[in-house]
PDB file of N, CA and C in Angstrom:
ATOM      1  N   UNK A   1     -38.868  11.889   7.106  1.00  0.00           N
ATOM      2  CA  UNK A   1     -38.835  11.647   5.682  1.00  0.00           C
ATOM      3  C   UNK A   1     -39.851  10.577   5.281  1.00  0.00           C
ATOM      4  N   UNK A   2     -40.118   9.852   6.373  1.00  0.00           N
ATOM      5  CA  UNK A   2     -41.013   8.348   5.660  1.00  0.00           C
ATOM      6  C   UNK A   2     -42.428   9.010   5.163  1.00  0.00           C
ATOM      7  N   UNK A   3     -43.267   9.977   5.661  1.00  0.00           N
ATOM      8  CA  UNK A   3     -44.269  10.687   5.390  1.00  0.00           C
ATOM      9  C   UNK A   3     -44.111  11.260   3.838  1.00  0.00           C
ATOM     10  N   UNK A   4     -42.993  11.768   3.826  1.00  0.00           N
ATOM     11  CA  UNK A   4     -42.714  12.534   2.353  1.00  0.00           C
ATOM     12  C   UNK A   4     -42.651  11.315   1.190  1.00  0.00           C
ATOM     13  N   UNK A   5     -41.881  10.112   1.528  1.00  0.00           N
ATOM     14  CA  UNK A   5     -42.088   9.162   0.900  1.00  0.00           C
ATOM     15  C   UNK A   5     -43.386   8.296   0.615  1.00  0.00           C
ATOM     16  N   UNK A   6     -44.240   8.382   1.433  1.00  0.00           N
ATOM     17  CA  UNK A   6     -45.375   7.597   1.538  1.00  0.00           C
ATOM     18  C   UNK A   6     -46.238   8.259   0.539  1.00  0.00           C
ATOM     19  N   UNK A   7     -46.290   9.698   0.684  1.00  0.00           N
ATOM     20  CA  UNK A   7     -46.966  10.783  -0.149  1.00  0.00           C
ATOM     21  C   UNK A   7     -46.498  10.351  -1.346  1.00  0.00           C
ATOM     22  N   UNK A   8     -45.308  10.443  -1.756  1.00  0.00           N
ATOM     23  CA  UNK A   8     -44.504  10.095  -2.607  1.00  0.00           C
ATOM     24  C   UNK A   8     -45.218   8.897  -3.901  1.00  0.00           C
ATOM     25  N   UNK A   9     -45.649   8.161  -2.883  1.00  0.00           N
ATOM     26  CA  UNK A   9     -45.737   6.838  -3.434  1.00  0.00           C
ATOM     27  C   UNK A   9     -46.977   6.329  -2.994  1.00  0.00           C
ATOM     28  N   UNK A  10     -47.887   7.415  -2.814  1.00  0.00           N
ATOM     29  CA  UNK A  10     -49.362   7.535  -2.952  1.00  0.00           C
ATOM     30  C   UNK A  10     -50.061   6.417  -1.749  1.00  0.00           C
ATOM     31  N   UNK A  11     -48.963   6.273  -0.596  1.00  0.00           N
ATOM     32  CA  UNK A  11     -49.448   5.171   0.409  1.00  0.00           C
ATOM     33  C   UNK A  11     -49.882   6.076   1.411  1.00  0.00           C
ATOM     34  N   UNK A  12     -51.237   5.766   2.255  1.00  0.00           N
ATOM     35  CA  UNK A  12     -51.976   6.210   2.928  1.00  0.00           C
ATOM     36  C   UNK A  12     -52.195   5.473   4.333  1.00  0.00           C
ATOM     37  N   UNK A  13     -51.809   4.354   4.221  1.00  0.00           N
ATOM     38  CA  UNK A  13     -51.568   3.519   5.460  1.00  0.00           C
ATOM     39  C   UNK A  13     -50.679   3.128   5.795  1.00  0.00           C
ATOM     40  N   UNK A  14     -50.691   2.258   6.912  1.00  0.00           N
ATOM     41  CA  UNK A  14     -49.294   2.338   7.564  1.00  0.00           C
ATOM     42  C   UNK A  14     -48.616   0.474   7.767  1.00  0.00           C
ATOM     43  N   UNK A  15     -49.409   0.307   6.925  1.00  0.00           N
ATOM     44  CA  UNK A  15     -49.178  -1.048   6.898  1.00  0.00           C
ATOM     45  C   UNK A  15     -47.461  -1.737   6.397  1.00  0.00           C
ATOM     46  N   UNK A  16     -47.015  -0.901   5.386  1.00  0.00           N
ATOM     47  CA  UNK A  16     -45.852  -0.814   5.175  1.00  0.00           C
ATOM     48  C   UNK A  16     -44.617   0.361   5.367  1.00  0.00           C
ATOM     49  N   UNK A  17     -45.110   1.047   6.516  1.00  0.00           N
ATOM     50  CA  UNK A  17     -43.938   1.979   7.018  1.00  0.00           C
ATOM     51  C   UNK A  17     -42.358   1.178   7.864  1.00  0.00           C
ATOM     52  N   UNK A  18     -42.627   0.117   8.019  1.00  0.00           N
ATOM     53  CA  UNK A  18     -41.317  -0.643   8.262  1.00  0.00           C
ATOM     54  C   UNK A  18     -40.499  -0.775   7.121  1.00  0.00           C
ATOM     55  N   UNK A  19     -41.253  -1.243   6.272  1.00  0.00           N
ATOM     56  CA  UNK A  19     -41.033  -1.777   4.940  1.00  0.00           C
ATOM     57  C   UNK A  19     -39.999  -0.356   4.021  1.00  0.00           C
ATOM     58  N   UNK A  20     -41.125   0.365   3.848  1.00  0.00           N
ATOM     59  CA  UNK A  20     -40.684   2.128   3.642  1.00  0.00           C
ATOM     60  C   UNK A  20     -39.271   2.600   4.395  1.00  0.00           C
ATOM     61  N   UNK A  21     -39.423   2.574   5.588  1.00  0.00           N
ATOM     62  CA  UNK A  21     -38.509   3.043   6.536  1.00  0.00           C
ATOM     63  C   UNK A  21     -37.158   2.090   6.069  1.00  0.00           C
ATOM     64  N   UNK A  22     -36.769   0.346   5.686  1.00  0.00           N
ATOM     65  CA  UNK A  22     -35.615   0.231   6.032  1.00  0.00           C
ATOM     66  C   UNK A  22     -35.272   0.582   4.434  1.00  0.00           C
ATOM     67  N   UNK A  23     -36.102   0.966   3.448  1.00  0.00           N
ATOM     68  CA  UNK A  23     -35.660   1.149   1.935  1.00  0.00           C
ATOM     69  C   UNK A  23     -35.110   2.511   2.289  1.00  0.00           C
ATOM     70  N   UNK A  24     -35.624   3.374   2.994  1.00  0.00           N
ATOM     71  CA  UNK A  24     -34.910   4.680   2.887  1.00  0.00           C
ATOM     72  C   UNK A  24     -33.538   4.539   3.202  1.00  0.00           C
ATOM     73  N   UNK A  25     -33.438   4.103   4.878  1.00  0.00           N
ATOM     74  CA  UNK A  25     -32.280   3.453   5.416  1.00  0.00           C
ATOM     75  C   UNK A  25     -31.275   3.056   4.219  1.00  0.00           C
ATOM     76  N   UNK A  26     -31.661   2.152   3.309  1.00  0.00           N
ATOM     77  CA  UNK A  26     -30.868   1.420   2.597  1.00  0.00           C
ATOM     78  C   UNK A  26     -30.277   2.273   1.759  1.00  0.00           C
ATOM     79  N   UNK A  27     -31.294   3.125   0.988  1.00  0.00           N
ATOM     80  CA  UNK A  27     -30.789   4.928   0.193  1.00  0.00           C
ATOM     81  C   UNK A  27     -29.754   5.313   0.564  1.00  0.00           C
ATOM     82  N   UNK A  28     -29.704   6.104   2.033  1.00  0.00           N
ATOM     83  CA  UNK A  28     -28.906   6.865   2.656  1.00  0.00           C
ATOM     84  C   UNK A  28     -27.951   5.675   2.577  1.00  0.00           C
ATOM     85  N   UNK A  29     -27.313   4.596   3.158  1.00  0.00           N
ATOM     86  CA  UNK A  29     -26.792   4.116   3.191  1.00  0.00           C
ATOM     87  C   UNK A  29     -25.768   3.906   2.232  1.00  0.00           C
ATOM     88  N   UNK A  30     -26.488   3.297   0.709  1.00  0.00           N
ATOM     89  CA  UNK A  30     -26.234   3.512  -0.414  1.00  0.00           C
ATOM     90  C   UNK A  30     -25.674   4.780  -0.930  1.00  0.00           C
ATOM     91  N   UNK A  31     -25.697   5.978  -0.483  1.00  0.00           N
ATOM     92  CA  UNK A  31     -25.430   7.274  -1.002  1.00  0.00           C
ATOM     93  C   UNK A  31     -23.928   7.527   0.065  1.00  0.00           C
ATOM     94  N   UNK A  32     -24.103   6.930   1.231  1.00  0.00           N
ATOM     95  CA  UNK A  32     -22.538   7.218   2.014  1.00  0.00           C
ATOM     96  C   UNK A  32     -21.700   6.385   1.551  1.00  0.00           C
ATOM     97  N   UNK A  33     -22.692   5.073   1.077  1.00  0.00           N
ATOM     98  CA  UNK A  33     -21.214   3.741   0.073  1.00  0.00           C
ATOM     99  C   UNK A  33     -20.724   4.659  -0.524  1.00  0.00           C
ATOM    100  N   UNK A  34     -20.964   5.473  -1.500  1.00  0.00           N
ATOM    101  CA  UNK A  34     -20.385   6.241  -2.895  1.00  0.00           C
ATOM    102  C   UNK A  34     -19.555   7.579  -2.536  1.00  0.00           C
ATOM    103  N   UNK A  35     -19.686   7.513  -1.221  1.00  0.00           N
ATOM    104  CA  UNK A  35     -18.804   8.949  -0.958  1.00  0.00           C
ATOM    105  C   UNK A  35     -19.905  10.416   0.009  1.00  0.00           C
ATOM    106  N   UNK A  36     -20.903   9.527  -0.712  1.00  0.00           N
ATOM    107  CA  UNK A  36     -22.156  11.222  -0.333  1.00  0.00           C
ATOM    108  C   UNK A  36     -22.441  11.228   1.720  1.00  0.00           C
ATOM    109  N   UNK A  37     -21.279  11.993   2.029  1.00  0.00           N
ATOM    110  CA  UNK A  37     -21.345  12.162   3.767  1.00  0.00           C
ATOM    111  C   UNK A  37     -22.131  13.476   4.678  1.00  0.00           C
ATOM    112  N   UNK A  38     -22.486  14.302   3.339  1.00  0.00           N
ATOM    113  CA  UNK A  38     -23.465  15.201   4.326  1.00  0.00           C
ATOM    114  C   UNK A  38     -24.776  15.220   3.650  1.00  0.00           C
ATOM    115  N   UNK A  39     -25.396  14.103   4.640  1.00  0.00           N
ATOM    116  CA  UNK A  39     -26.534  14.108   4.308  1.00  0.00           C
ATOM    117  C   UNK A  39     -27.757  14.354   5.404  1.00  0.00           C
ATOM    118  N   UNK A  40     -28.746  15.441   4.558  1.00  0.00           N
ATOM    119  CA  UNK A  40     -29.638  15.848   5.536  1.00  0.00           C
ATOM    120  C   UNK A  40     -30.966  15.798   4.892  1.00  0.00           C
ATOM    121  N   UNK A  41     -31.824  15.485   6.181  1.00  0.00           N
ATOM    122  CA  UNK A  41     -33.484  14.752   5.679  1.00  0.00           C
ATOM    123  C   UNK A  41     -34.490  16.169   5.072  1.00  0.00           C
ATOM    124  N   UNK A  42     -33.323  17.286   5.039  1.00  0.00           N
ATOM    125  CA  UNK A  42     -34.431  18.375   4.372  1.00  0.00           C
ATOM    126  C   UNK A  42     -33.523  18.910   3.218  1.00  0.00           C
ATOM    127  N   UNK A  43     -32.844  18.561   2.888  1.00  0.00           N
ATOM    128  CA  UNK A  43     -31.944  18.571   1.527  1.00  0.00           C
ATOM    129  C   UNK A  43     -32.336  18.281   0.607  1.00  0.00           C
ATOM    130  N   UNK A  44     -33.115  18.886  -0.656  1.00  0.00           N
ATOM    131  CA  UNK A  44     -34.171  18.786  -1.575  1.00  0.00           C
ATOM    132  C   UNK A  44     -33.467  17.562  -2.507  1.00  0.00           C
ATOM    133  N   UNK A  45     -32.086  17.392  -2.516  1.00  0.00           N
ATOM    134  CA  UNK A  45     -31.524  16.640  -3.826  1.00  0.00           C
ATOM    135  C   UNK A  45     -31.698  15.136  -2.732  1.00  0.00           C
ATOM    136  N   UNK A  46     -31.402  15.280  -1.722  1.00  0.00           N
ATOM    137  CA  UNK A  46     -31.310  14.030  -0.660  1.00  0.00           C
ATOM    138  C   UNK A  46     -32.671  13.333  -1.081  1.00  0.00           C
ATOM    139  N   UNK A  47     -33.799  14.066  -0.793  1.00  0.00           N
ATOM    140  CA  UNK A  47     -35.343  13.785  -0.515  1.00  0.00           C
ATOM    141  C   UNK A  47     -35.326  13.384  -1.873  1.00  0.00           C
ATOM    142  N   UNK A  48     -35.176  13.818  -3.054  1.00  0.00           N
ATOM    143  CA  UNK A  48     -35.165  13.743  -4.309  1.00  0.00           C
ATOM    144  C   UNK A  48     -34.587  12.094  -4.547  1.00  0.00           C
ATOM    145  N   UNK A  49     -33.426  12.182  -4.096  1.00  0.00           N
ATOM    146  CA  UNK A  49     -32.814  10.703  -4.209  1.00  0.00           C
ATOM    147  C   UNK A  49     -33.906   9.510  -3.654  1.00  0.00           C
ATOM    148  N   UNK A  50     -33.982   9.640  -2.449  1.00  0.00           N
ATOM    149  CA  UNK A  50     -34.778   8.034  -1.614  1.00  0.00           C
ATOM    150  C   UNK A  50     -36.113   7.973  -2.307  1.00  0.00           C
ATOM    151  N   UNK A  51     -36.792   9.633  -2.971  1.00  0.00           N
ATOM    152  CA  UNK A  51     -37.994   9.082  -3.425  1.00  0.00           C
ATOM    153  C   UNK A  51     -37.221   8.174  -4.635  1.00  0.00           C
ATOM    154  N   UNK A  52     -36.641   8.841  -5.340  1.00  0.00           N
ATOM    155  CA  UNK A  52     -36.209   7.701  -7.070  1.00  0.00           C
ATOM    156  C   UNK A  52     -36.010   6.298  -6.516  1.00  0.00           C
ATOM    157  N   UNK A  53     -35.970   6.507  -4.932  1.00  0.00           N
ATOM    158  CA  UNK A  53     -34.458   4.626  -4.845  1.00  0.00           C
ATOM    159  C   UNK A  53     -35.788   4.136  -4.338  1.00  0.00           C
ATOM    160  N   UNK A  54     -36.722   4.701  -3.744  1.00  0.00           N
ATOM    161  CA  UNK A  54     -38.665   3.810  -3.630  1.00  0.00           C
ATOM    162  C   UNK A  54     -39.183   3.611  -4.543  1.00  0.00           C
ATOM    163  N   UNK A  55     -39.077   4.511  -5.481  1.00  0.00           N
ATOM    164  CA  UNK A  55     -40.107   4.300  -6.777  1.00  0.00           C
ATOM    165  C   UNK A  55     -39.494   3.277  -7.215  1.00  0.00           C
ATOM    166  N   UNK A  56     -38.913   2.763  -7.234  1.00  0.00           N
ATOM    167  CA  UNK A  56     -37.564   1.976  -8.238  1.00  0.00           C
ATOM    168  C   UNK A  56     -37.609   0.580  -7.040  1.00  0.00           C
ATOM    169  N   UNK A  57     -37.624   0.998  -6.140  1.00  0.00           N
ATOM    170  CA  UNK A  57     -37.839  -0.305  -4.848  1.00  0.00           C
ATOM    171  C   UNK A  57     -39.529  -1.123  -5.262  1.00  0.00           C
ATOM    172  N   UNK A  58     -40.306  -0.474  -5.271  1.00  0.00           N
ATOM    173  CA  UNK A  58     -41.185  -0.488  -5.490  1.00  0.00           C
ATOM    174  C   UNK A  58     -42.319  -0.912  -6.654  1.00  0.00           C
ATOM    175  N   UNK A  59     -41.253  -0.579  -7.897  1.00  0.00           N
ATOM    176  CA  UNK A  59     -41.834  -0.454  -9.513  1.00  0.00           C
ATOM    177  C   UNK A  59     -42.835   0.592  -9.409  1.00  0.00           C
ATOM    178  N   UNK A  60     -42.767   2.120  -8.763  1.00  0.00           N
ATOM    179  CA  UNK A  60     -43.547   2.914  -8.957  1.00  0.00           C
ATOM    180  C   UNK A  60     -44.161   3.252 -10.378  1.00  0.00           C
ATOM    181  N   UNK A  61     -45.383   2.492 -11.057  1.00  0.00           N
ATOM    182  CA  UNK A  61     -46.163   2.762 -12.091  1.00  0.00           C
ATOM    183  C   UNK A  61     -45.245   2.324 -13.127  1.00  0.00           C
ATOM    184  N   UNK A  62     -44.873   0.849 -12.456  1.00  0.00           N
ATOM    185  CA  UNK A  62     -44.209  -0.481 -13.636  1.00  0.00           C
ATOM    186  C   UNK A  62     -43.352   0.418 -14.415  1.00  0.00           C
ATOM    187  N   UNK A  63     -42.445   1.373 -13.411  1.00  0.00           N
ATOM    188  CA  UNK A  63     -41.357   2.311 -14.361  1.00  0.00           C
ATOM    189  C   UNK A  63     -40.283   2.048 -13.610  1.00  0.00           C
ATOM    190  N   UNK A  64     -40.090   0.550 -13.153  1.00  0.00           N
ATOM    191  CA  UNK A  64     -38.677   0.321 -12.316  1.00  0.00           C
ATOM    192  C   UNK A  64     -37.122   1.017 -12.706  1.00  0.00           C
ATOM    193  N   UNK A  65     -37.427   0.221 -13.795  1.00  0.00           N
ATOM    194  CA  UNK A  65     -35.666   0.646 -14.751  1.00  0.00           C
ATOM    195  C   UNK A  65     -35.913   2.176 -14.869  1.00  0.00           C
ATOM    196  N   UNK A  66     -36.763   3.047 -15.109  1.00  0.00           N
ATOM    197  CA  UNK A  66     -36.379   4.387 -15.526  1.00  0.00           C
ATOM    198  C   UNK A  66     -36.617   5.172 -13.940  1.00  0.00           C
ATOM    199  N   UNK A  67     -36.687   4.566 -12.863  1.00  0.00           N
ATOM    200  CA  UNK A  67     -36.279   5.127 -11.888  1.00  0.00           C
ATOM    201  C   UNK A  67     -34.913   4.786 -11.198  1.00  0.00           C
ATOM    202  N   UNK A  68     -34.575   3.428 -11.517  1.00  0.00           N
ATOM    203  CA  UNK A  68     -33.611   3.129 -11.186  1.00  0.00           C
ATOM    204  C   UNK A  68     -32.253   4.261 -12.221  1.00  0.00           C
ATOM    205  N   UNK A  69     -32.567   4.330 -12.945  1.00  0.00           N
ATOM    206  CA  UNK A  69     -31.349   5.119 -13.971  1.00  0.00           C
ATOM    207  C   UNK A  69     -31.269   6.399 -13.292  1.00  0.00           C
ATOM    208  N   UNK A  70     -32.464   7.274 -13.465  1.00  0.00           N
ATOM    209  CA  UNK A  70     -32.527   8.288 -12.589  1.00  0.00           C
ATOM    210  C   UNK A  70     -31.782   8.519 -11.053  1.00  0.00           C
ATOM    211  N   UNK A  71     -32.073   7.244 -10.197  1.00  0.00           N
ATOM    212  CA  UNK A  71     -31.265   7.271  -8.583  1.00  0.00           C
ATOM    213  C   UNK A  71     -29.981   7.118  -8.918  1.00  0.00           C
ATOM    214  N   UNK A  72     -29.761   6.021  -9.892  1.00  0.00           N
ATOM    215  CA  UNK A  72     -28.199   6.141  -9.668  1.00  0.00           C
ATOM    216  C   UNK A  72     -27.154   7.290 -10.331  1.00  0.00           C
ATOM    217  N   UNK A  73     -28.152   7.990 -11.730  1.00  0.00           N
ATOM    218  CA  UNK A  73     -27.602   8.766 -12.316  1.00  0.00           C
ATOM    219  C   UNK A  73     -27.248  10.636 -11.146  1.00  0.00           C
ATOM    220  N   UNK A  74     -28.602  10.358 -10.674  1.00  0.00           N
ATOM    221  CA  UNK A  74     -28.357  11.722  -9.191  1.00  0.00           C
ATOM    222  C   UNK A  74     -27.158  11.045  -8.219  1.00  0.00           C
ATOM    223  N   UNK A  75     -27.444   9.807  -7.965  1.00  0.00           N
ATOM    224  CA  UNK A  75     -26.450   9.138  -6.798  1.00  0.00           C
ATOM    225  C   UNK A  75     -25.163   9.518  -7.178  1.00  0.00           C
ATOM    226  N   UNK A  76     -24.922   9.576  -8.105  1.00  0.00           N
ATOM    227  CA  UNK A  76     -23.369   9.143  -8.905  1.00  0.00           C
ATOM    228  C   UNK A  76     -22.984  10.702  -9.029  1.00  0.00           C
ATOM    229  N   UNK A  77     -23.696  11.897  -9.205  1.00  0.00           N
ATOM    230  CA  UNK A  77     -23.852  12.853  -9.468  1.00  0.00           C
ATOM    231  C   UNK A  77     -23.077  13.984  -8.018  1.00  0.00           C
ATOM    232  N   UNK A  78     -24.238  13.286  -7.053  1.00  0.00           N
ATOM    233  CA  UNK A  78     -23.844  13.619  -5.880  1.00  0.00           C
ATOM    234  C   UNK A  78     -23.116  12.972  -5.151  1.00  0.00           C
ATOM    235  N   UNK A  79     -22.196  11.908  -5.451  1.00  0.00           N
ATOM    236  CA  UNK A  79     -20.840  11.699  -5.350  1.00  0.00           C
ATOM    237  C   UNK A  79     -19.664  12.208  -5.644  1.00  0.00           C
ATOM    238  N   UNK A  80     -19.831  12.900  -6.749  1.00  0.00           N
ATOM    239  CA  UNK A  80     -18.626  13.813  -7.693  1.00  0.00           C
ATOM    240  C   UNK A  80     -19.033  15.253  -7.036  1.00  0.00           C
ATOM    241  N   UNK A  81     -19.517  15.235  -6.376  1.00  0.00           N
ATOM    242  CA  UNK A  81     -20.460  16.926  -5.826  1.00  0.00           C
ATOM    243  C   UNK A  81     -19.155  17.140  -4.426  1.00  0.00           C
ATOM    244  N   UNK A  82     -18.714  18.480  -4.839  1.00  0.00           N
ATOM    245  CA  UNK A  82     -17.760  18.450  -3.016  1.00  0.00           C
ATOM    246  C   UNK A  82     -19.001  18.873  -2.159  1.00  0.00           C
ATOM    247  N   UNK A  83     -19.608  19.542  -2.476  1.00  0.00           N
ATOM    248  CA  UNK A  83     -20.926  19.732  -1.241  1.00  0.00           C
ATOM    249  C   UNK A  83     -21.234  18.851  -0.731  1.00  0.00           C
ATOM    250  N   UNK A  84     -21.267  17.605  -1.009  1.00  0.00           N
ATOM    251  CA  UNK A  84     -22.034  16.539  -0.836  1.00  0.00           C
ATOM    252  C   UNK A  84     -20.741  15.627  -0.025  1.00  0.00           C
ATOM    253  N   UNK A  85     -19.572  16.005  -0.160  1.00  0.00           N
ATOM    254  CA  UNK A  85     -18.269  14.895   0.324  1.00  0.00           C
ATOM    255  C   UNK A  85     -17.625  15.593   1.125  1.00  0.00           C
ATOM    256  N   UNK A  86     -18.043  16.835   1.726  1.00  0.00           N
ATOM    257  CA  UNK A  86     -17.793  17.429   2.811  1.00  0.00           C
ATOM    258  C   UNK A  86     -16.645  18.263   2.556  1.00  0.00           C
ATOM    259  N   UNK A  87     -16.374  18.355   1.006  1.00  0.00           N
ATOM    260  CA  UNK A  87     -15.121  19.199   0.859  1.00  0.00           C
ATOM    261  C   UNK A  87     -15.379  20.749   0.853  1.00  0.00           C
ATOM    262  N   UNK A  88     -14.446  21.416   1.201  1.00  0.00           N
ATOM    263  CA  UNK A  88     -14.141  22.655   1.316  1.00  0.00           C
ATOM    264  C   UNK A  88     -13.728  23.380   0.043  1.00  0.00           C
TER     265      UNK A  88
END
């Protein structure tokens, strides 16, 4: 996923892939706080999420707050989701 993010966020070197890598970490993390337990790194809404929670980590194009609304508004989304909470 860190590649898809980097693309993401128009980074070409690797100078901050630690950096990248523990914000994703922190995403996923953030998304199992709220309930969201099946999560997979080719799951378009997943990938969808960590890019909003970088751009927003980041101030992707000084649009912090309107990415931040966006992650938490999907986050919160795919919390109330049974797909997403492993229900049947």
């Amino acid at each position: 996923m860190l590649g898809k993010i980097k693309l993401d966020l128009r980074i070409a070197h690797g100078a901050m892939d630690s950096d990248i890598q523990d914000n994703i970490d922190a995403c996923l993390s953030d998304l199992a706080r709220v309930g969201v337990v099946l999560i997979e790194n080719a799951d378009p809404l997943i990938v969808k999420a960590v890019k909003l929670y970088c751009r927003w980590q980041y101030n992707f194009e000084n649009q912090a707050d309107r990415y931040m609304k966006a992650y938490m508004s999907l986050r919160d989304a795919l919390s109330l989701c049974g797909d997403y909470k492993g229900e049947d």
